[in-house]
Each structure stands twice: as C-alpha cells, then as structure tokens.
C-alpha atoms as a PDB file:
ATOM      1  CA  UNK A   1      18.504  13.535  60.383  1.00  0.00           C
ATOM      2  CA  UNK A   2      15.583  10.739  60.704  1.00  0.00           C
ATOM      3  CA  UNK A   3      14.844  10.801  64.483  1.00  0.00           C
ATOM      4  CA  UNK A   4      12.179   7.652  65.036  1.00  0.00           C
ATOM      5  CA  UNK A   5      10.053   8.026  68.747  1.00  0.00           C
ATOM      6  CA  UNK A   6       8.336   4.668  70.148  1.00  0.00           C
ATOM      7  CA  UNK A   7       5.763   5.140  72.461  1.00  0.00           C
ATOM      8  CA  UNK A   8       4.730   2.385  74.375  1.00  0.00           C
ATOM      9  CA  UNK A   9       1.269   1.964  75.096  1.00  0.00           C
ATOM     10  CA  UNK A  10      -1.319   0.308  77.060  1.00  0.00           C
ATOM     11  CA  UNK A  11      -4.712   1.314  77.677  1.00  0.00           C
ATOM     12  CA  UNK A  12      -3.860   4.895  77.259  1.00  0.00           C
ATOM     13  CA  UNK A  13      -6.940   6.846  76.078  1.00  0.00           C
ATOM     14  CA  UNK A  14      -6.493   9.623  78.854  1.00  0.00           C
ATOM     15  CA  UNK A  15      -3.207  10.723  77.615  1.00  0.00           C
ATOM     16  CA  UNK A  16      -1.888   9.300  74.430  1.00  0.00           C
ATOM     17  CA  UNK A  17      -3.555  11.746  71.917  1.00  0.00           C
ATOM     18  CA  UNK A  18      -1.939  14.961  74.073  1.00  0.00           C
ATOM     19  CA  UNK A  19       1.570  12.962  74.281  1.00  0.00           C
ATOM     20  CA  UNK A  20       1.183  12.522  70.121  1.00  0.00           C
ATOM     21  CA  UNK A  21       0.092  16.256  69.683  1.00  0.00           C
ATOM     22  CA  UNK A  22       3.512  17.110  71.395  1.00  0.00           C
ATOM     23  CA  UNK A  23       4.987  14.924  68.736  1.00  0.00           C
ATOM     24  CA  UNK A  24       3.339  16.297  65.816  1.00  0.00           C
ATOM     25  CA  UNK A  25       3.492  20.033  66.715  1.00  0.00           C
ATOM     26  CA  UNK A  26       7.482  19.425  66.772  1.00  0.00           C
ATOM     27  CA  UNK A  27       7.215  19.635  62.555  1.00  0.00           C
ATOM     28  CA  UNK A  28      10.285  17.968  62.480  1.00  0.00           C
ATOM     29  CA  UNK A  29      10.570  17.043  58.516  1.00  0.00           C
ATOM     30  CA  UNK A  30      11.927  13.134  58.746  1.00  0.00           C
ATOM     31  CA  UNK A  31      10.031  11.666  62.098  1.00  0.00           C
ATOM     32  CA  UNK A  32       8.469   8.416  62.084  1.00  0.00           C
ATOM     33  CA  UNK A  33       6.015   7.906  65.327  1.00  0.00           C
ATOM     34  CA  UNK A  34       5.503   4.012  66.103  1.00  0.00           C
ATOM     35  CA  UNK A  35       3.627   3.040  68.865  1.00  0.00           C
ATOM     36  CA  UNK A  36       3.596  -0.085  70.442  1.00  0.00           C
ATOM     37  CA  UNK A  37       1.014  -1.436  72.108  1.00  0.00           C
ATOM     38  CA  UNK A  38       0.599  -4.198  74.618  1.00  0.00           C
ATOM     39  CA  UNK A  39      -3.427  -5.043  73.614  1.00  0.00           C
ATOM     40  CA  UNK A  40      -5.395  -1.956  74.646  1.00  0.00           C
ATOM     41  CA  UNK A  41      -8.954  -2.824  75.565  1.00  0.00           C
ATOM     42  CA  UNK A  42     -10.006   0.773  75.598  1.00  0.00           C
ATOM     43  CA  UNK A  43      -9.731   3.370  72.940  1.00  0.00           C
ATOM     44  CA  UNK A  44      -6.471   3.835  72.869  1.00  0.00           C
ATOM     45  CA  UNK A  45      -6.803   2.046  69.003  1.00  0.00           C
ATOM     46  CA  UNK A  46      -9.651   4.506  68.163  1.00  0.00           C
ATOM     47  CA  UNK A  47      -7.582   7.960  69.637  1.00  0.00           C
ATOM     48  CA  UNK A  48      -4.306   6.875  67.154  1.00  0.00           C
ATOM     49  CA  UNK A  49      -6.193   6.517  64.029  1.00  0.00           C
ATOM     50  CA  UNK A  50      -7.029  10.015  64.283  1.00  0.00           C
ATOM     51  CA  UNK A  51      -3.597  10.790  63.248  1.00  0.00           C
ATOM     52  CA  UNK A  52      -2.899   8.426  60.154  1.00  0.00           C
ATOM     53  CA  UNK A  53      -1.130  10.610  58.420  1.00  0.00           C
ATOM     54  CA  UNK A  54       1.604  11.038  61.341  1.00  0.00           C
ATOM     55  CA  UNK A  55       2.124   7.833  62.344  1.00  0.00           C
ATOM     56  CA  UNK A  56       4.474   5.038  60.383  1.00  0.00           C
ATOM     57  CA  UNK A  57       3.677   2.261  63.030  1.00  0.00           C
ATOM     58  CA  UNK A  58       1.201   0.808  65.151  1.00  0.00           C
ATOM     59  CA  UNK A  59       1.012  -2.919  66.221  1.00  0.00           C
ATOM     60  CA  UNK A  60      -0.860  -4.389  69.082  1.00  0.00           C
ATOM     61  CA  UNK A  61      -0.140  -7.331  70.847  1.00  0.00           C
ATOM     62  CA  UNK A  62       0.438  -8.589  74.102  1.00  0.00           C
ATOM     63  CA  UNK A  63       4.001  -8.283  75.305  1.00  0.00           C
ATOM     64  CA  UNK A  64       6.069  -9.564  78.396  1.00  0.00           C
ATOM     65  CA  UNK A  65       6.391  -5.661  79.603  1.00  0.00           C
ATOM     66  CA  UNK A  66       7.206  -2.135  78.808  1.00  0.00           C
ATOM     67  CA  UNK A  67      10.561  -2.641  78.148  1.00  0.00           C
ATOM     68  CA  UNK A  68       9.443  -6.080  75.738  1.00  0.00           C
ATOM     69  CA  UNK A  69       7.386  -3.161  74.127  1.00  0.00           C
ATOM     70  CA  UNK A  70      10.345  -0.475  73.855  1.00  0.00           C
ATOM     71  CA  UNK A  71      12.911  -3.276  71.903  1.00  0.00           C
ATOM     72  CA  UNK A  72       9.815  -4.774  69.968  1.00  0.00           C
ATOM     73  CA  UNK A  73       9.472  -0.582  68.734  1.00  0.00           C
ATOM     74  CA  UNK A  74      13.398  -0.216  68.335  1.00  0.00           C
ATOM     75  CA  UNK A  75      13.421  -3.761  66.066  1.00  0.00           C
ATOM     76  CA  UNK A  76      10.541  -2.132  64.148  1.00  0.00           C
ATOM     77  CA  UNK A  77      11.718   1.395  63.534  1.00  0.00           C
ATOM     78  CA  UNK A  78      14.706   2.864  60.917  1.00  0.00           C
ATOM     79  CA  UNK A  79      15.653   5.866  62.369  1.00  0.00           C
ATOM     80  CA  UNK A  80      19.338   7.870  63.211  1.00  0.00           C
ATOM     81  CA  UNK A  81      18.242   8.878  66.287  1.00  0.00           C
ATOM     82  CA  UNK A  82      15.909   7.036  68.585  1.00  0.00           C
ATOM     83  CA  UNK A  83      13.426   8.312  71.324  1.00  0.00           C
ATOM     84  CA  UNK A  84      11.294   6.185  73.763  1.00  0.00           C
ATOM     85  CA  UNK A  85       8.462   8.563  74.874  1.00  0.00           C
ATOM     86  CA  UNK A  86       5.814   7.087  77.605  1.00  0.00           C
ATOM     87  CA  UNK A  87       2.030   7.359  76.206  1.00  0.00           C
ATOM     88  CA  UNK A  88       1.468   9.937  79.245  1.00  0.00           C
ATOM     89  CA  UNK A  89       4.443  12.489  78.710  1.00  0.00           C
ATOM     90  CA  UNK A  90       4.837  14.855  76.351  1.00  0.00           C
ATOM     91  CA  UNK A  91       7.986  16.974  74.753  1.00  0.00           C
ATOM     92  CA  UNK A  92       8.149  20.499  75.461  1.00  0.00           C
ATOM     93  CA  UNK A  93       8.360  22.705  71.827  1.00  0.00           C
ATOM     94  CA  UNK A  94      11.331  22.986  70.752  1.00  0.00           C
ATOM     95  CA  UNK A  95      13.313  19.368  71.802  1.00  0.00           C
ATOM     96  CA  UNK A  96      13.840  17.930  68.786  1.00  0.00           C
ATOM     97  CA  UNK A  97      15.579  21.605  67.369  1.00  0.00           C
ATOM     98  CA  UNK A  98      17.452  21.011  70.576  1.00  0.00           C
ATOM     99  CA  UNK A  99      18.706  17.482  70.553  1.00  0.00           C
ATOM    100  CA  UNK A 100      19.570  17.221  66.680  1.00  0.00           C
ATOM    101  CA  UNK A 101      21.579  20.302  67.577  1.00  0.00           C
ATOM    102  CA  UNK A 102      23.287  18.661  70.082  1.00  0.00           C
ATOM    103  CA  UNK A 103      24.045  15.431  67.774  1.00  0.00           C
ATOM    104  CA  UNK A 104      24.708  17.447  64.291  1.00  0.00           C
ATOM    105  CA  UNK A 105      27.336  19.425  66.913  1.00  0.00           C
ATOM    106  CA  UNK A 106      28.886  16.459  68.035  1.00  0.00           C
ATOM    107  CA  UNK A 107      28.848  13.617  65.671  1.00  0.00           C
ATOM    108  CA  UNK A 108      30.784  11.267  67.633  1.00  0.00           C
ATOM    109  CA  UNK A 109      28.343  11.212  70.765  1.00  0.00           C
ATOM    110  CA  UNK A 110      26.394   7.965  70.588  1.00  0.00           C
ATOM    111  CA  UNK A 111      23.460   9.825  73.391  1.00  0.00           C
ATOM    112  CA  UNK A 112      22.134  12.915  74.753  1.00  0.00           C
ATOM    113  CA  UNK A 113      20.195  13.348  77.556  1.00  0.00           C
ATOM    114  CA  UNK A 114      18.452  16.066  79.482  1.00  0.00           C
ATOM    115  CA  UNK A 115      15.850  17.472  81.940  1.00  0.00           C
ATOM    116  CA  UNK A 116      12.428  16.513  82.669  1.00  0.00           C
ATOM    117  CA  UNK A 117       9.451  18.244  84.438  1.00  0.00           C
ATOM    118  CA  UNK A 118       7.566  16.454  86.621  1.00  0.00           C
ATOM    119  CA  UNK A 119       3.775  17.919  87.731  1.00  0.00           C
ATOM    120  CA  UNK A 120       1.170  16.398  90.069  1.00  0.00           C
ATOM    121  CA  UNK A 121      -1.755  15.658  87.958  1.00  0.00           C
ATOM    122  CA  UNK A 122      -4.378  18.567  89.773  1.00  0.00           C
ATOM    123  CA  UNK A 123      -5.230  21.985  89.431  1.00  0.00           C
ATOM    124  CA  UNK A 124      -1.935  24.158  90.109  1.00  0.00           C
ATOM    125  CA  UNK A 125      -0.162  21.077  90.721  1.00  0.00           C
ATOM    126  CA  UNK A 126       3.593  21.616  91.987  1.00  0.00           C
ATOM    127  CA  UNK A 127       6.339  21.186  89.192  1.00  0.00           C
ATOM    128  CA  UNK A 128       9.652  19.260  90.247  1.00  0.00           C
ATOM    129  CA  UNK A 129      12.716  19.378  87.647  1.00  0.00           C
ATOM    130  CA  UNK A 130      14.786  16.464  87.325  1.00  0.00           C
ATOM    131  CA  UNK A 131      18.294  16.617  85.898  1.00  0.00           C
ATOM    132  CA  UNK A 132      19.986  13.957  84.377  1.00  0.00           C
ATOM    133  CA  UNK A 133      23.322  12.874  85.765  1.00  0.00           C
ATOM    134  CA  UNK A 134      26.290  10.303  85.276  1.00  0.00           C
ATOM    135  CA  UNK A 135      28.423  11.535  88.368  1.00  0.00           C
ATOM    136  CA  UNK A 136      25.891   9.299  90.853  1.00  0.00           C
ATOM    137  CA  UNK A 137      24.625   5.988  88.948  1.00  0.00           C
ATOM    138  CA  UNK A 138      26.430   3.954  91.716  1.00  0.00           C
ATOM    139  CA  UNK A 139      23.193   5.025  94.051  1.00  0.00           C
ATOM    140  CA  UNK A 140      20.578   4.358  91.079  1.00  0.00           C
ATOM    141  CA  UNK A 141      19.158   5.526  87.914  1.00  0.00           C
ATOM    142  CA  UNK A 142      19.979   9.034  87.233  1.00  0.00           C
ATOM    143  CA  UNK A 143      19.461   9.771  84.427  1.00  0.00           C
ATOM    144  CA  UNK A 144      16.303  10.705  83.135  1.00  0.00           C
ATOM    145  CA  UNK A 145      15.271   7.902  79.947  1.00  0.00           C
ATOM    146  CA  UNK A 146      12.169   9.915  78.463  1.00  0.00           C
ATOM    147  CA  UNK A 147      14.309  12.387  78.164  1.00  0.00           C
ATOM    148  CA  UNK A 148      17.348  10.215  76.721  1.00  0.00           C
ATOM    149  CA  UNK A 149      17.501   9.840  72.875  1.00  0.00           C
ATOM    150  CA  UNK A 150      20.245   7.269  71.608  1.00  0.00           C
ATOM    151  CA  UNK A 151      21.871   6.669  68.189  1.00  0.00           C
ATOM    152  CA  UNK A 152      20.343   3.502  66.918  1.00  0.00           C
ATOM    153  CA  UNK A 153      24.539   2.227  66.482  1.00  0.00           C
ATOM    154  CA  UNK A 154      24.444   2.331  70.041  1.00  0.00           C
ATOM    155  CA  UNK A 155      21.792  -0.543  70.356  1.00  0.00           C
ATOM    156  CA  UNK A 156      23.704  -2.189  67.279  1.00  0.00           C
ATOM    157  CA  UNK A 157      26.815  -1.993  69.765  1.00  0.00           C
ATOM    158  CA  UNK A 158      25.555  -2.413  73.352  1.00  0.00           C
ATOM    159  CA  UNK A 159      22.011  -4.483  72.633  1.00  0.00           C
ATOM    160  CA  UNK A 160      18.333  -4.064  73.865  1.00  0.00           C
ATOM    161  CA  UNK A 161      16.904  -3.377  77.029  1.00  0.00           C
ATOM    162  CA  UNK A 162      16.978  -6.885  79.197  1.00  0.00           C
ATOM    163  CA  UNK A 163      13.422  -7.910  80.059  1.00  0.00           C
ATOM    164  CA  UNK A 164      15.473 -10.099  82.886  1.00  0.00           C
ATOM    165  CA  UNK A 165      14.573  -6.824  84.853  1.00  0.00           C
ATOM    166  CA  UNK A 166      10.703  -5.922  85.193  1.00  0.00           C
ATOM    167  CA  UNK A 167      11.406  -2.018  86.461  1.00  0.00           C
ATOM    168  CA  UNK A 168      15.189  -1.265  85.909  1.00  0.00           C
ATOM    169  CA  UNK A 169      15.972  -1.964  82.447  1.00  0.00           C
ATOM    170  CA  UNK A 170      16.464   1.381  81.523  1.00  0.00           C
ATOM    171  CA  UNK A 171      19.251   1.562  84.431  1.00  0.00           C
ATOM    172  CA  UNK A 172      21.240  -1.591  83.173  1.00  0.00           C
ATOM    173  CA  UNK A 173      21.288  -0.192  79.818  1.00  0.00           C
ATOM    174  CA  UNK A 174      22.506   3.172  80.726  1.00  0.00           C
ATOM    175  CA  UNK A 175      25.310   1.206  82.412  1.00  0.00           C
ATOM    176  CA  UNK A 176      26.117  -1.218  79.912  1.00  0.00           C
ATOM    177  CA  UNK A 177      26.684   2.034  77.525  1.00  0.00           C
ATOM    178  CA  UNK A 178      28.717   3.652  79.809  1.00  0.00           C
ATOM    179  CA  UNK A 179      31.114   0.433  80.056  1.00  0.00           C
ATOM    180  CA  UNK A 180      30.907   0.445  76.758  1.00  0.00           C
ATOM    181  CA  UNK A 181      32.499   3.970  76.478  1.00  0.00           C
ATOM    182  CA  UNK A 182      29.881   5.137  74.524  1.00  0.00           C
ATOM    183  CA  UNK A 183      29.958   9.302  74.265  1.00  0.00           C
ATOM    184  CA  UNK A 184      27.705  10.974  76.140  1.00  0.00           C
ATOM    185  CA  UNK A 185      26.529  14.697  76.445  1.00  0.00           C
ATOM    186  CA  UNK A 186      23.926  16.149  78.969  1.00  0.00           C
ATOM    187  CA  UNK A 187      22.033  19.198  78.493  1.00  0.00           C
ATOM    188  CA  UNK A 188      20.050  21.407  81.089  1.00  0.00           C
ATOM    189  CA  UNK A 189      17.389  22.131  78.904  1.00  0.00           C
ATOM    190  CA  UNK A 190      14.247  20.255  79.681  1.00  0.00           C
ATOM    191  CA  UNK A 191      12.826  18.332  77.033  1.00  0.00           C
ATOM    192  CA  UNK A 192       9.851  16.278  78.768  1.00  0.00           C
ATOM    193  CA  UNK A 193       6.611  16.984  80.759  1.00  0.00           C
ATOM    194  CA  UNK A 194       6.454  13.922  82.852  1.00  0.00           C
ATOM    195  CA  UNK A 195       2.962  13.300  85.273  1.00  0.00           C
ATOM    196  CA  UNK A 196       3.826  12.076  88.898  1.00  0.00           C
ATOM    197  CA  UNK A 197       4.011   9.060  89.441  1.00  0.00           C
ATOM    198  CA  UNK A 198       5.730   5.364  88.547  1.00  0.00           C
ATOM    199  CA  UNK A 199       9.113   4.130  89.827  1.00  0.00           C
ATOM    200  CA  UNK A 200      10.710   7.171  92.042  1.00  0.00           C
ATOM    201  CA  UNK A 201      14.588   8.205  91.953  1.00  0.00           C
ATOM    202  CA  UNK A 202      15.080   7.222  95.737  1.00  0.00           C
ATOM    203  CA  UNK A 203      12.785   4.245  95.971  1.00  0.00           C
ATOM    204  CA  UNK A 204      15.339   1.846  96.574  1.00  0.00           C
ATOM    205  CA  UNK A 205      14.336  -1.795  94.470  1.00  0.00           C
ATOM    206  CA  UNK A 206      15.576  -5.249  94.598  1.00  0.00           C
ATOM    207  CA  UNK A 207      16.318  -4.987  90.483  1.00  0.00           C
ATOM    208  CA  UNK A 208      18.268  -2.122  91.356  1.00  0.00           C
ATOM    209  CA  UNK A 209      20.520  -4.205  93.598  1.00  0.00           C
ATOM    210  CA  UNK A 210      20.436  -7.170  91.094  1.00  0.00           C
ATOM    211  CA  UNK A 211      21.757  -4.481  88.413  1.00  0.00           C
ATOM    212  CA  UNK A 212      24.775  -2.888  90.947  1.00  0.00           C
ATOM    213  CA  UNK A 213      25.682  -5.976  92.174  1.00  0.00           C
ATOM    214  CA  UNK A 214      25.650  -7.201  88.349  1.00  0.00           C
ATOM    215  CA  UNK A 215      27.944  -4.431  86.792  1.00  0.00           C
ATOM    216  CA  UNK A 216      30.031  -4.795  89.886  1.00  0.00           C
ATOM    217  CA  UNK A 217      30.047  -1.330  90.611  1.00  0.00           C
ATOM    218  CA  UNK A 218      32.542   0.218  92.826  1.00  0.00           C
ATOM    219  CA  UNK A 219      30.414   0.825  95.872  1.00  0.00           C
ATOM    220  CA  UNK A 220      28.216  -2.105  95.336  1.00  0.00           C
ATOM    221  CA  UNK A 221      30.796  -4.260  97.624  1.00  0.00           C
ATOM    222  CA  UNK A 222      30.932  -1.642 100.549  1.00  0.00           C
ATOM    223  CA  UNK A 223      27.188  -1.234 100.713  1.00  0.00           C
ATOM    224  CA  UNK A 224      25.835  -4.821  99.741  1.00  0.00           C
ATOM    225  CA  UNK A 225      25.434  -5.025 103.576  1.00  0.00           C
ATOM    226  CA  UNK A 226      24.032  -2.126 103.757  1.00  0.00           C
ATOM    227  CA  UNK A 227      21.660  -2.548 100.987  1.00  0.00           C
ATOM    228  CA  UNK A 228      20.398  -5.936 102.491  1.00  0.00           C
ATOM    229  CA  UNK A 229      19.409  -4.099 105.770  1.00  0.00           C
ATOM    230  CA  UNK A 230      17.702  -1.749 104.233  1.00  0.00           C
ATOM    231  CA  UNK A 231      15.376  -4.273 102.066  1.00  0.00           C
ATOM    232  CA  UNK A 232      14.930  -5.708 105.203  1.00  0.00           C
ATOM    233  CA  UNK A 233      13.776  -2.658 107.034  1.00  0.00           C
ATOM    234  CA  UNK A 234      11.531  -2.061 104.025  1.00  0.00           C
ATOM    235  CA  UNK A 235      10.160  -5.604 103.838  1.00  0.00           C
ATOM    236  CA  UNK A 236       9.219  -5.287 108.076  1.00  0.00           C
ATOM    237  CA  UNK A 237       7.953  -1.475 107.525  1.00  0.00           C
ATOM    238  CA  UNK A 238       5.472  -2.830 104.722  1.00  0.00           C
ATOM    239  CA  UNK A 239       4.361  -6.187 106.858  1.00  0.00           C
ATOM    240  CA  UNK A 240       3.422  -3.544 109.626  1.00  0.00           C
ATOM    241  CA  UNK A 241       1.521  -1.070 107.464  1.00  0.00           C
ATOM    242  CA  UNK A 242      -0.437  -4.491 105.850  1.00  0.00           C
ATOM    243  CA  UNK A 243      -0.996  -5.928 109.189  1.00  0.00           C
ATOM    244  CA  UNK A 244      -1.667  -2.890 111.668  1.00  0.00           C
ATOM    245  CA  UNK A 245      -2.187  -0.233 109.747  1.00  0.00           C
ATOM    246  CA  UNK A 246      -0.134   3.471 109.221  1.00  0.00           C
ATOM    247  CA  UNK A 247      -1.919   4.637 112.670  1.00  0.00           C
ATOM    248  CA  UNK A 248       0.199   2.029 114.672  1.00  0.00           C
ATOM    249  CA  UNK A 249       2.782   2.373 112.394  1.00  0.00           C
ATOM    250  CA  UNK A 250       3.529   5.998 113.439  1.00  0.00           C
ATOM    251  CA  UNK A 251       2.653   4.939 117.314  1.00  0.00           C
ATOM    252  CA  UNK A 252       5.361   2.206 117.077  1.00  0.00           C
ATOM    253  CA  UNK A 253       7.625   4.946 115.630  1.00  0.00           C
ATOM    254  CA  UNK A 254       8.151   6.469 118.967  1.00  0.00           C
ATOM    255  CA  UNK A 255       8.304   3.775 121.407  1.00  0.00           C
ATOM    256  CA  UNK A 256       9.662   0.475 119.415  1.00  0.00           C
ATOM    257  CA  UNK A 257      11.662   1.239 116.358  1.00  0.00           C
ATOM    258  CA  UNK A 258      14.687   3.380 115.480  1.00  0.00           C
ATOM    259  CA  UNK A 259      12.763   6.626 113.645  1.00  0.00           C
ATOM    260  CA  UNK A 260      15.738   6.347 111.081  1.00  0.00           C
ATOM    261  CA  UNK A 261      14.187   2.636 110.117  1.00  0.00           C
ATOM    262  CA  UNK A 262      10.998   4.544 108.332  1.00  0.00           C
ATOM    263  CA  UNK A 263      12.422   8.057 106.790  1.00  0.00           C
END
C-alpha cells in the first residue's frame, strides 16, 4: 500500500526537520514525502535537502493559501492513501502500522480518522487529546484533518479542498464526503502531536457559517439567528478590546453587558 504525505510549508525552519524525522522513522516501505511550499525565505529549503533520499517532492512557489498548497501536493503526488501533515506536527510511531491496518481491514472505507495530541509549546507544557467525531459536524469541524488520511478515489469522487474558504476548507470537504456517502471509520488511537495553536474547535468563524449555511445543514435554519447574534457579540467584544482595552473590558462586564455576551 503506497501511502503519499504532503506537508505544506512556509517558512518552517523551527519545526519541519522534527515533523520529517516523524515521517522517516515510520520505515514504511512505499511512502513518498512531498512538500509544498509557499516561497520560504528562511531555511526551510536548506533543512529539506538534508533528507534527499526521503523525499520524492519539493516545489516552491507562492500559492493563494494552505489549502492552494494541500490540492497543488494532492495533484502532484501518486499515492493509495493520502496524508496532509502540517510542517509543525509530527506522527506518533506506529500510525502508519495503524491506519494501513485499518484500510487493508476494510477495503471499502474511502477515510480513517483519529486522535490528535495537542501540547503548549513550554517546558512541561499541558497535553489536550482531541477525538475525532461525525456525531456533531452541525456545530463545526470535528474531526481532526492532520490526523485524517483519505483514499486518493475519494478526491477523484468528491474534488479538492475549495480555496473559496481561507480557514474552513478542511470542514467543507469533510462534509461534501459525508454527502457523498463516502465510508468512514474512526479510531481512538492518536496518531498526531499537534503544537497549540491556529484555528480552535469552538472559535466560532464567519467561513464556518458560510459552509453550514452552504450544505444546508439541519440546524443551520434554527440557529442562523442565533449564529448572527453571536458574530455580532463577537464583532462589539473585539471593537471594545481594540478601543478600550481588556481592563475596561472586564469593568464593563459587571455593570453594562450581559456576562454571557463574553464567555
């Protein structure tokens, strides 16, 4: 089984070469490593070429995104299986034994998914695991894409990731594959380190409205109201911090404003 990773990169000297020593210490016998990068300026370039001998892929050139980057890396690679790995996380041993598993098991299943770990970047930083899920999209993106590899018939069948959306791409695809009926397993083992950071789980964005309200999901109608009054609240919480500052922010807290407006 050919599994194919893309890792997306920009500027990434801090953390690509650990995120392609995760890679490489897999030994999985047919892997192909591209990397796709969006016209480092750093050393980035220099870091990679250490590892000619692992990698089948590198191009750099500026891109309209990460997720122009991710298709630009699925167009390019000729895998079975297909993994999108960010340039700062890294597989734990033993996920690609533990995904191929999963597919050789179940031949039909189009994707498998699992956990990820997610540490604050400092000494004894806390660890948060984050379980992918399909019982709860209507509220956002939950499962977890590093963790998410994906038969490459299943891009053949569904498409690429639509660069309409600058930070929930990887939510419209998961739900144009599930409309699609595509078969879908998810495993408790966890399969990616992750650093904190990026897009949260519960940070609510106006692409992630565009998407719901897109794929006409069931509770999108019920809570478009909702939704809208929430943005709102966001928008006036974010004018206050930029204007006033978080100290009159937490005085207003008490006096002016509902307290449920800022939780």
């Amino acid at each position: 089984m050919k599994i194919s990773v893309i890792i997306p990169t920009f500027n990434s000297t801090k953390t690509i070469e650990g995120t392609l020593k995760s890679i490489i210490s897999q030994n999985w016998p047919d892997l192909q490593i591209i990397i796709q990068d969006g016209g480092s300026t750093d050393d980035t370039r220099s870091i990679v070429e250490k590892y000619p001998t692992a990698l089948s892929g590198w191009q750099s050139e500026p891109d309209n995104g990460i997720y122009d980057a991710m298709n630009k890396g699925i167009k390019r690679n000729t895998g079975e299986i297909i993994a999108i790995l960010n340039s700062d996380d890294t597989w734990l041993p033993g996920t690609l034994d533990c995904v191929a598993s999963a597919f050789s098991r179940n031949p039909d299943v189009g994707i498998v998914s699992g956990s990820i770990e997610v540490w604050e970047d400092a000494p004894n930083g806390a660890k948060v695991v984050l379980k992918s899920s399909l019982l709860h999209l209507h509220k956002g993106l939950t499962v977890q894409h590093p963790a998410t590899f994906v038969r490459r018939n299943v891009y053949d069948r569904v498409g690429l990731f639509n660069t309409y959306y600058r930070i929930g791409a990887d939510y419209d695809f998961v739900l144009r594959c599930l409309e699609a009926g595509i078969p879908w397993i998810i495993l408790t083992d966890i399969l990616v380190r992750m650093r904190a950071g990026g897009k949260g789980g519960s940070t609510f964005t106006l692409d992630d409205w565009k998407i719901r309200r897109s794929h006409k999901l069931s509770s999108v109608i019920n809570e478009t109201c909702i939704c809208a009054n929430s943005f709102a609240r966001y928008l006036t919480r974010q004018a206050v911090l930029k204007i006033f500052g978080r100290k009159t922010l937490s005085a207003l807290r008490g006096c002016l404003w509902n307290r449920r407006i800022y939780r």
